[in-house]
Every structure is written in C-alpha cells, then in structure tokens.
C-alpha atoms as a PDB file:
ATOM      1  CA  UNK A   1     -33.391-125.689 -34.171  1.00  0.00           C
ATOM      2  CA  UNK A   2     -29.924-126.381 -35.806  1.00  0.00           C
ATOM      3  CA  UNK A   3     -27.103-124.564 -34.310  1.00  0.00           C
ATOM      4  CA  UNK A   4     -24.434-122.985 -36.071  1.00  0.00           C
ATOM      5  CA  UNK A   5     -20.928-121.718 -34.452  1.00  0.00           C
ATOM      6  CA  UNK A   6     -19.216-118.648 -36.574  1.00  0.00           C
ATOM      7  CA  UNK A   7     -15.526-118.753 -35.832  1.00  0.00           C
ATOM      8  CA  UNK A   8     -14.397-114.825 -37.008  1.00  0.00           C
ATOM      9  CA  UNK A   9     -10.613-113.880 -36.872  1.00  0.00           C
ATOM     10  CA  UNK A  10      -9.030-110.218 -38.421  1.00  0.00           C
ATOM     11  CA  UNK A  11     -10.287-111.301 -42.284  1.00  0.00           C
ATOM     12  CA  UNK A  12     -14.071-110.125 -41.857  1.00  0.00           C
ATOM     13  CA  UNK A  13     -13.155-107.141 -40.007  1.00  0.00           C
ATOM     14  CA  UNK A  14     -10.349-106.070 -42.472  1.00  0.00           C
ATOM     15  CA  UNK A  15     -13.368-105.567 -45.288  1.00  0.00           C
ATOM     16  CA  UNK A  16     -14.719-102.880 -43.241  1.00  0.00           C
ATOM     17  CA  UNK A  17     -11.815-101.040 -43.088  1.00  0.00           C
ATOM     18  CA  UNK A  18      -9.597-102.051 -39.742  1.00  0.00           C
ATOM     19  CA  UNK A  19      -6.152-102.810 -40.450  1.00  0.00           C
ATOM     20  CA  UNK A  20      -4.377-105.899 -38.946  1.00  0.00           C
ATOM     21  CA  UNK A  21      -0.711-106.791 -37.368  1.00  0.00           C
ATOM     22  CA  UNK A  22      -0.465-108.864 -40.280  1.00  0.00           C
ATOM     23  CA  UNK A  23      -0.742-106.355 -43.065  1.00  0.00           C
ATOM     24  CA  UNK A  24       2.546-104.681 -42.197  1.00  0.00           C
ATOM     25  CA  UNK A  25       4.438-108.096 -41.396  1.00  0.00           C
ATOM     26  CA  UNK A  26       3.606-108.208 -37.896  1.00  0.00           C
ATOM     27  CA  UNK A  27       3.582-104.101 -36.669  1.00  0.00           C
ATOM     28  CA  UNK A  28       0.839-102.125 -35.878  1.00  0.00           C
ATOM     29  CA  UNK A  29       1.133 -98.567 -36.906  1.00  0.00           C
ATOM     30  CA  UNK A  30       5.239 -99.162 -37.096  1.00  0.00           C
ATOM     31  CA  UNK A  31       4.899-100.631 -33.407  1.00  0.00           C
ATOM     32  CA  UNK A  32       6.213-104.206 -33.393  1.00  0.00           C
ATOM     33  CA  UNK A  33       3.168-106.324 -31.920  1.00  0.00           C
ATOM     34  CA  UNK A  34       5.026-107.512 -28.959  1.00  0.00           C
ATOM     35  CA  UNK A  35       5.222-104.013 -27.472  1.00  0.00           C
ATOM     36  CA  UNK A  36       1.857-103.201 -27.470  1.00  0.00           C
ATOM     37  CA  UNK A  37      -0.248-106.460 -27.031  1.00  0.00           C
ATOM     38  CA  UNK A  38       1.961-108.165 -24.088  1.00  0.00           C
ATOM     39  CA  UNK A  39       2.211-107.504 -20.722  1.00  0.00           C
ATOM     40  CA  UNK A  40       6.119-107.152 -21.112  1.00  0.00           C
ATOM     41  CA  UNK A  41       5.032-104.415 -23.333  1.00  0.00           C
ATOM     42  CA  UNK A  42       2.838-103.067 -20.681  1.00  0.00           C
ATOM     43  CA  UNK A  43       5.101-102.831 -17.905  1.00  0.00           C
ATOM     44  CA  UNK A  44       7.826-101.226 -20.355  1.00  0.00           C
ATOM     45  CA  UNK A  45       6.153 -98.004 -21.648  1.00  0.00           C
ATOM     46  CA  UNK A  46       2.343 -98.254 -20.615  1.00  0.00           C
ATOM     47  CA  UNK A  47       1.852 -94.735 -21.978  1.00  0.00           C
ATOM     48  CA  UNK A  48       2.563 -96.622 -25.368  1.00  0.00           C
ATOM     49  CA  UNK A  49       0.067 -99.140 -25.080  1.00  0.00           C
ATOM     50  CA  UNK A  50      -2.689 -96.678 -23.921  1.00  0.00           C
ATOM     51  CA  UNK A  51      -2.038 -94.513 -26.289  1.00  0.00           C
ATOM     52  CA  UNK A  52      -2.152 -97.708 -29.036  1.00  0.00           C
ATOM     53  CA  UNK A  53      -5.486 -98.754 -27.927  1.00  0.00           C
ATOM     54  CA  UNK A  54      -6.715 -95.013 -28.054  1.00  0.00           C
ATOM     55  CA  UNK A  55      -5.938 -95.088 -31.470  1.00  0.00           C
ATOM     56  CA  UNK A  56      -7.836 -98.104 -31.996  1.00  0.00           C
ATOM     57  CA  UNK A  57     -10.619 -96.857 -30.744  1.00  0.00           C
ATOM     58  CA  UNK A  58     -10.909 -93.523 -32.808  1.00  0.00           C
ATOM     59  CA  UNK A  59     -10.176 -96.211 -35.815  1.00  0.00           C
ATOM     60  CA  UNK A  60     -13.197 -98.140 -34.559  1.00  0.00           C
ATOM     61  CA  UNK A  61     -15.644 -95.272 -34.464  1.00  0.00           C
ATOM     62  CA  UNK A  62     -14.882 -94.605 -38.339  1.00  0.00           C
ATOM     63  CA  UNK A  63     -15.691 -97.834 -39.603  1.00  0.00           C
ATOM     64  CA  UNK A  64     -19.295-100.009 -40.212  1.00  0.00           C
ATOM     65  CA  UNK A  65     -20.360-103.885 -40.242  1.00  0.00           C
ATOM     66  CA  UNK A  66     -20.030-104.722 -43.565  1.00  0.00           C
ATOM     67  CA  UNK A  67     -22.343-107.331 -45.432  1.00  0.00           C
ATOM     68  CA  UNK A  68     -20.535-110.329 -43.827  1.00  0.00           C
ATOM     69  CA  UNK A  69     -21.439-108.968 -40.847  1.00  0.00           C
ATOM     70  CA  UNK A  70     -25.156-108.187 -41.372  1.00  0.00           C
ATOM     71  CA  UNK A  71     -25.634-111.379 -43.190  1.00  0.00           C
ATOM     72  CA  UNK A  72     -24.386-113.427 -40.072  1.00  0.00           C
ATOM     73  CA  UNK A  73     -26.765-111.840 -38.053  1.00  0.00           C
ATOM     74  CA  UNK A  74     -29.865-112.319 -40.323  1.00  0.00           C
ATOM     75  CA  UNK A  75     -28.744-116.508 -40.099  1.00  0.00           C
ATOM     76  CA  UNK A  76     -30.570-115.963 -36.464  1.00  0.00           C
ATOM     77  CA  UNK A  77     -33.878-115.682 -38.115  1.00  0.00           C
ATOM     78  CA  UNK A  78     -33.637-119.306 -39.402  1.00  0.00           C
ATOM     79  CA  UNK A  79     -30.999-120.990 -36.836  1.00  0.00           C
ATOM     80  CA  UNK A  80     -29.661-120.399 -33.341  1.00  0.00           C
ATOM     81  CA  UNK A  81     -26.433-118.732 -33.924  1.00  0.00           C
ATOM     82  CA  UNK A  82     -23.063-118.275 -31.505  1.00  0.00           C
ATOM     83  CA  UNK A  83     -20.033-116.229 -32.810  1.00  0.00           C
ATOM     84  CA  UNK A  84     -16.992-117.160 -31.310  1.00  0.00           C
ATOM     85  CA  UNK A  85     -14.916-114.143 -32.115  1.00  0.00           C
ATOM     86  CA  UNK A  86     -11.013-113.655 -32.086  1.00  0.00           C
ATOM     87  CA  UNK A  87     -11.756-109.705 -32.788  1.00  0.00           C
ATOM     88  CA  UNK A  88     -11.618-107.172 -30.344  1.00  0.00           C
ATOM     89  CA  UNK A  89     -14.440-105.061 -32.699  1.00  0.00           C
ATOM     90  CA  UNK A  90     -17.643-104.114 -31.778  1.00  0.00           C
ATOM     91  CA  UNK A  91     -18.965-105.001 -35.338  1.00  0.00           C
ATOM     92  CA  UNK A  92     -21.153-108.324 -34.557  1.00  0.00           C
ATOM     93  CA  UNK A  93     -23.119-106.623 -32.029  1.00  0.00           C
ATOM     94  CA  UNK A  94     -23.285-103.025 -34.175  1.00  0.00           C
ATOM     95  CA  UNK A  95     -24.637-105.671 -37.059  1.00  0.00           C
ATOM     96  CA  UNK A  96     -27.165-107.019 -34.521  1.00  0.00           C
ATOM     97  CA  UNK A  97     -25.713-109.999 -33.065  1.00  0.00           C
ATOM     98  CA  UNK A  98     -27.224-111.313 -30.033  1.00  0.00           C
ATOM     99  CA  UNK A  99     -24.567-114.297 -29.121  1.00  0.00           C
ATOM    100  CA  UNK A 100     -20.872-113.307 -29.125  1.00  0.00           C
ATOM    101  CA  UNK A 101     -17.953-114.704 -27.251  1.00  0.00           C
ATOM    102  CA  UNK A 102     -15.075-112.268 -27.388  1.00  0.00           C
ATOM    103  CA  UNK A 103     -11.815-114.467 -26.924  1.00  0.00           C
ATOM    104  CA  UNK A 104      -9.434-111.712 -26.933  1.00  0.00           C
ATOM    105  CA  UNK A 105     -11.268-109.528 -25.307  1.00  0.00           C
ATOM    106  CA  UNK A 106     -13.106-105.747 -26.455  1.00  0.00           C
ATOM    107  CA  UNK A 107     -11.691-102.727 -27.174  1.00  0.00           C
ATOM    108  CA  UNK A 108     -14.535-100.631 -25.778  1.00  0.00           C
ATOM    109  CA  UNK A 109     -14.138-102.240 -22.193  1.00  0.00           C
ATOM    110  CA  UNK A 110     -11.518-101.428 -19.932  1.00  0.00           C
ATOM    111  CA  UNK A 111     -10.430-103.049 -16.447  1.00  0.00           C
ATOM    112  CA  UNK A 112      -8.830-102.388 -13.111  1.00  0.00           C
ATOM    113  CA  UNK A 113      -4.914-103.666 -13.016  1.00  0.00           C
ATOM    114  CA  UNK A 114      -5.657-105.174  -9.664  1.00  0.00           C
ATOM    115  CA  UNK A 115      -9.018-107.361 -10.383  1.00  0.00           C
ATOM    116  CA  UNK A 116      -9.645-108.476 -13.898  1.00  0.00           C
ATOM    117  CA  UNK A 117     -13.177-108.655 -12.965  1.00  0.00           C
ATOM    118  CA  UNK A 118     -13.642-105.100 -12.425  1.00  0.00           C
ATOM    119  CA  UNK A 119     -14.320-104.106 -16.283  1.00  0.00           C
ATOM    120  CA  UNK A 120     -16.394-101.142 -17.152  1.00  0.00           C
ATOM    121  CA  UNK A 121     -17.131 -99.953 -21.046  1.00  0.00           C
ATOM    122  CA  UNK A 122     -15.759 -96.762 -22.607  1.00  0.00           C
ATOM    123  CA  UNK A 123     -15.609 -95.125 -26.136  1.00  0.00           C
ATOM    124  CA  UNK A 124     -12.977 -92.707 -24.652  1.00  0.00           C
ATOM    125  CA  UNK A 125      -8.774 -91.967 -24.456  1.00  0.00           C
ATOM    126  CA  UNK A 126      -7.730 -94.029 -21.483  1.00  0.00           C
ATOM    127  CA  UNK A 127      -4.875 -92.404 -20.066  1.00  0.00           C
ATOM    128  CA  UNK A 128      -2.292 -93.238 -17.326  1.00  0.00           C
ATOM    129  CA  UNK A 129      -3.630 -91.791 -14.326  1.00  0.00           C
ATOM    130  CA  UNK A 130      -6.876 -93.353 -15.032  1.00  0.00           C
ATOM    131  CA  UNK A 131      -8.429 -95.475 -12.624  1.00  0.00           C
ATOM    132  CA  UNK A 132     -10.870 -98.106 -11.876  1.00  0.00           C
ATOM    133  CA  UNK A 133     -13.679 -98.178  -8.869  1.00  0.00           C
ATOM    134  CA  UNK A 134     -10.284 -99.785  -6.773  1.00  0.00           C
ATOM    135  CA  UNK A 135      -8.589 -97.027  -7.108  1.00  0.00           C
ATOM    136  CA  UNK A 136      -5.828 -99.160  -9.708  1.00  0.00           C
ATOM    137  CA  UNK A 137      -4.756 -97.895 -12.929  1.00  0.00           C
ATOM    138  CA  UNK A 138      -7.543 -98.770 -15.812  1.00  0.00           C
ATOM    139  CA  UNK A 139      -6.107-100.899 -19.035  1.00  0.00           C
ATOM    140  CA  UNK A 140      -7.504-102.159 -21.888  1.00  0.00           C
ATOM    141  CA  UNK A 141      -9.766-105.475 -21.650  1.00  0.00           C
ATOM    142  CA  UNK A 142      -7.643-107.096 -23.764  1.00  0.00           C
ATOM    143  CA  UNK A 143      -6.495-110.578 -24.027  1.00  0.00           C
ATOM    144  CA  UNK A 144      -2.791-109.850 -24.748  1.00  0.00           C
ATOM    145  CA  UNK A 145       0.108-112.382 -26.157  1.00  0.00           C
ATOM    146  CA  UNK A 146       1.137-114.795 -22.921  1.00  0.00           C
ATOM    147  CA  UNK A 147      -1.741-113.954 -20.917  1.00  0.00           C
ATOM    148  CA  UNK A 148      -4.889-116.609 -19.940  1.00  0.00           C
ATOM    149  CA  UNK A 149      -7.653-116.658 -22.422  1.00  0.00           C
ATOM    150  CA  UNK A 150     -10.520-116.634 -19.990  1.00  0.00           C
ATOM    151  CA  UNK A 151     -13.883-116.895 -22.183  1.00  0.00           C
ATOM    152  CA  UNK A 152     -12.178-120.659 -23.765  1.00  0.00           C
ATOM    153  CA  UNK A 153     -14.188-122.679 -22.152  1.00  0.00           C
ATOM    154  CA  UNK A 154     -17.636-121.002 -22.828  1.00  0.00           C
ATOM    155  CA  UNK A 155     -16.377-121.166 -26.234  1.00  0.00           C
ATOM    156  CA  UNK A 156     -15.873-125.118 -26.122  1.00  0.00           C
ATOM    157  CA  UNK A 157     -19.000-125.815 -24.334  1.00  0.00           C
ATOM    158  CA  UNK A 158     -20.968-123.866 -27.161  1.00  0.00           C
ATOM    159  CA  UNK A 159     -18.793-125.596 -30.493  1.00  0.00           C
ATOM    160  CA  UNK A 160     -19.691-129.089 -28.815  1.00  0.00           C
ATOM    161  CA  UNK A 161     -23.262-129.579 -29.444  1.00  0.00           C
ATOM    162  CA  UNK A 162     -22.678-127.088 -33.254  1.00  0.00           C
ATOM    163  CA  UNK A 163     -24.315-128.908 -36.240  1.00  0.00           C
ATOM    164  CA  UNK A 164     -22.272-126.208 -38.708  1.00  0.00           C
ATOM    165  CA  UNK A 165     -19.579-124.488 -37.917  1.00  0.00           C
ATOM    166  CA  UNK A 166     -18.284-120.999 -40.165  1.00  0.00           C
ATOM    167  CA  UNK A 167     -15.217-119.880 -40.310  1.00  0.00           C
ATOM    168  CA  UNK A 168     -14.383-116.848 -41.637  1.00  0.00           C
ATOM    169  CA  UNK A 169     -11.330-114.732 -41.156  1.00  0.00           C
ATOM    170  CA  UNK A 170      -9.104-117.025 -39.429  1.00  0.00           C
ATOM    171  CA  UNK A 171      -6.368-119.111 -40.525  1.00  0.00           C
ATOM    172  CA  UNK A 172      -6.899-121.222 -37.324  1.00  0.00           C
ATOM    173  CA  UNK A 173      -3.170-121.270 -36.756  1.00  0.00           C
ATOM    174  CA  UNK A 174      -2.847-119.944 -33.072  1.00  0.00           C
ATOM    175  CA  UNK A 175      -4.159-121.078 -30.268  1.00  0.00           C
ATOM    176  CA  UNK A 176      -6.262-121.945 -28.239  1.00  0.00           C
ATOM    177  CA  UNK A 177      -8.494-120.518 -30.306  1.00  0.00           C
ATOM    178  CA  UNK A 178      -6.846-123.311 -32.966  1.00  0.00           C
ATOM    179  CA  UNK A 179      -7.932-125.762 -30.523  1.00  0.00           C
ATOM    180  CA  UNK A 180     -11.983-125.420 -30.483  1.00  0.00           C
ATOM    181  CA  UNK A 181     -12.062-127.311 -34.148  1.00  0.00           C
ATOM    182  CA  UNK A 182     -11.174-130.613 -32.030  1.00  0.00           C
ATOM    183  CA  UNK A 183     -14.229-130.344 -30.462  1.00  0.00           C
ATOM    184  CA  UNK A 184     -16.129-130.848 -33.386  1.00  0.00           C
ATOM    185  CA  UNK A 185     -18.554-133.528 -32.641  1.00  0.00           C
ATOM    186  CA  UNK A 186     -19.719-136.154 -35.627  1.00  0.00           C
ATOM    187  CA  UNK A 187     -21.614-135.111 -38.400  1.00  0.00           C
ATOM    188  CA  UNK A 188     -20.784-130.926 -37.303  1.00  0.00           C
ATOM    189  CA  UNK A 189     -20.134-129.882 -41.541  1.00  0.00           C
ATOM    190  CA  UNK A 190     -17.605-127.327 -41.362  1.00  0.00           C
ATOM    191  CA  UNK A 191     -17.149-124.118 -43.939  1.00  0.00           C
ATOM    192  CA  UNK A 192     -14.130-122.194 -44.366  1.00  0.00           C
ATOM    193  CA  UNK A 193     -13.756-119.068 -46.089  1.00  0.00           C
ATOM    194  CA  UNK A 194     -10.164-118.111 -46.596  1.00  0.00           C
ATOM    195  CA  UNK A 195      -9.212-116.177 -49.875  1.00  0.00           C
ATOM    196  CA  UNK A 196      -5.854-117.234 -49.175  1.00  0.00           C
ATOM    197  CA  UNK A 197      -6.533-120.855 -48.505  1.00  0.00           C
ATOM    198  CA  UNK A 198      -3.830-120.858 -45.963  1.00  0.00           C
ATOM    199  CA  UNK A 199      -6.783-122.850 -43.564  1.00  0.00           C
ATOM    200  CA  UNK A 200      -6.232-125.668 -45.683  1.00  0.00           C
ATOM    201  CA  UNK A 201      -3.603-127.096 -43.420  1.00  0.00           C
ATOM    202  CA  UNK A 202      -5.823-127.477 -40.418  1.00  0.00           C
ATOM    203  CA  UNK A 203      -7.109-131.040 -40.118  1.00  0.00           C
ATOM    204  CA  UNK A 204     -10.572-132.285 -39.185  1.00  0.00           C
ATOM    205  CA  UNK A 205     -12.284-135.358 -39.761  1.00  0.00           C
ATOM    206  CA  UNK A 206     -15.746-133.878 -40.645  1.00  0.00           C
ATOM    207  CA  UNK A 207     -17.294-133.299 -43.694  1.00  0.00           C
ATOM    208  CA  UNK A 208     -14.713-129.839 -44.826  1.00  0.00           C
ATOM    209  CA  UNK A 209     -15.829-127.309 -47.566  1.00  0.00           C
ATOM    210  CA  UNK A 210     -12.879-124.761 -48.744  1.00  0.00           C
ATOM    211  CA  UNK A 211     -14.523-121.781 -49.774  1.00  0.00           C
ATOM    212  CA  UNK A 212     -11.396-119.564 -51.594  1.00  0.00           C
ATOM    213  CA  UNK A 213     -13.207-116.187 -51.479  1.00  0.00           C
ATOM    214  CA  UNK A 214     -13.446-112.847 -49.500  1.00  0.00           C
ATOM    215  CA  UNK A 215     -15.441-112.707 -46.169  1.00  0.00           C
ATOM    216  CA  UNK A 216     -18.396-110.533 -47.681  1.00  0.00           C
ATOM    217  CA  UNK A 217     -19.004-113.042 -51.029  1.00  0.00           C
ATOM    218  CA  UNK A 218     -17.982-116.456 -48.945  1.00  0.00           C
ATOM    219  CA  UNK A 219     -20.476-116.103 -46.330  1.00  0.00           C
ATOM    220  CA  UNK A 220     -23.583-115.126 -48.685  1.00  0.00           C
ATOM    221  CA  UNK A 221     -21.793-118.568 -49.949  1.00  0.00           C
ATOM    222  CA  UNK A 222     -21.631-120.665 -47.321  1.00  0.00           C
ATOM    223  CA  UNK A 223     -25.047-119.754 -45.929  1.00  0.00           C
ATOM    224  CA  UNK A 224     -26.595-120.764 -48.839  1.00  0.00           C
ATOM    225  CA  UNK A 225     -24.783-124.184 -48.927  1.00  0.00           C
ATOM    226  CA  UNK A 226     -26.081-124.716 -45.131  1.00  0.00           C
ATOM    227  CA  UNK A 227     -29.568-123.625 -45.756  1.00  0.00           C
ATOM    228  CA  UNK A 228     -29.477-125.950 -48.914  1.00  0.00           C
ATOM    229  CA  UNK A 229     -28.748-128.845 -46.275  1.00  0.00           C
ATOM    230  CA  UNK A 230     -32.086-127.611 -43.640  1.00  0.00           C
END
C-alpha cells in the first residue's frame, strides 16, 4: 500500500474557525507570542500562560473538523496515511484520524513541571496550584518557542519511506518542522496547498505541485491528483 505523509500547520485549522498568532501580526488575543508560548514567558507570569491556554481550550470546544479534515481521514480507506501535525488541535483525531504525530504538542494534555513524561489529558481550566501525580505544578503539553521538539524524529522516520507527501497549512518556514522535506526520498511527489503561495520558496528536488487554493478545496484537489497517479 502507498503511503502518504500530510504535513498540517495553522492554515487547515484556521477554516474551522481557530484563530492564529499570525492573524494579528504575531499576538494572540493582544498577548505578544513570546509571553505566552516560551518558557521565559512561563517563568514571568505563569498565571498568564494558564490562563492563555484555558482560553484555548474553551475556543477548541466551539469549533468542528472541517471538510479538509474529514477528507484526509477518508484517504485511509485507499492508502496508509501519517499526519505530521504542527497544530496543537484535536481536529485530525475528532475527524477520525488514526496516525497523528503532534510536533508541538496538544492542548488537551497537560504535564508535570518536574518530568515531561508525566502527561495526563484534560478538557478543563488548569490553574496554578494544580498539580501532577509528583506533586509539581501541571502546564500545558506544549512544545513552546526555544524548547526541544521531542516527537522529530518519529516524524523523520515516518516521511522517509512516504511515496506522497501533503502539505497543507504550512509555509514550511520554521523549523525543524522545515527540516522533514529533506528527507524526502526519490520519486516521494510532493503537493502543496498554500493560498498564499508563500511555500513556493522552499526547495526540493522532487517532482513539486503548487496548489494556490484554500485548505478545504486544495485537498479534495490534491487527493484527486494522487489517486489519478494509483
């Protein structure tokens, strides 16, 4: 069975309704993004952060998968399929996505200060006072700006061996999520749906098809043009 790697960044989630950094020139609900998505951020007013991530999460319970969403997962009838997300959304699996690596972590998980591996899932307000099993104050499982991005390297293994790769969402611009397209190995065909085309400057040496449209119309797209290839 052909394998196809879906690289999703902020674009496919925006068309269901979840605002971005970018859409207010880098702030998140008037909070600049370094003070609520670093660890500098953290240590200066963690009440802050909690609170931001709270927010988040009421956001995320008002929102639905939209078609890009549902017609990524229905691409698992016919191939094997393995997002590789940069989202911290619950969409893919609430679509019915089986295979997702979360780069940047989830917003409905939550882990102990003290031992990263300590993570337990909540829908709830996180609040300071909060704590883990340990006995340490609970954050958010969150990848955040300067910190390690632990699930990399599951996401290289799985983009070696890809036959398509997706990309939707993304301008693949910062890494090391940037970094997985070097992977790619020979004959992969690559798709890349940016109504912006500001992917255009990212250079591979595999067979590259621009599609300049929205994330819900350029995936019904781009599946068709891989199918048309089986």
């Amino acid at each position: 069975m052909k394998k196809v790697v879906v690289l999703t960044g902020a674009g496919i989630s925006a068309e269901s309704g979840i605002k971005t950094f970018r859409d207010a020139g880098g702030l998140w609900e008037g909070h600049d993004v370094m003070e609520v998505a670093s660890p500098e951020g953290w240590r200066k007013n963690p009440h802050l952060v909690l609170d931001f991530y709270n927010q988040r999460r009421k956001q995320l319970k008002e929102v639905l998968p939209n078609k890009a969403h549902l017609d990524i997962q229905k691409l698992e009838e016919d191939l094997e399929v393995i997002i590789i997300t940069q989202n911290v959304d619950d969409l893919h699996e609430r679509a019915g996505s089986k295979n997702i690596i979360h780069l940047h972590g989830e917003l409905l998980k939550v882990r102990s200060i003290k031992n990263s591996t300590l993570i337990s899932v909540t829908t709830e307000d996180i609040f300071w006072g909060d704590t883990a099993s340990d006995g340490a104050q609970l954050r958010p499982h969150i990848v955040w700006f300067g910190e390690e991005v632990p699930m990399i390297e599951k996401a290289i293994e799985n983009i070696i061996d890809a036959d398509f790769v997706l990309i939707i969402g993304t301008s693949m611009q910062v890494y090391p999520a940037a970094g997985l397209i070097h992977y790619l190995k020979n004959g992969c065909i690559v798709y890349a749906i940016d109504p912006n085309l500001e992917i255009h400057q990212i250079n591979v040496k595999n067979e590259f098809h621009l599609i300049k449209d929205t994330a819900v119309n350029g995936v019904a797209k781009a599946i068709r043009m891989i199918k048309s290839t089986l």
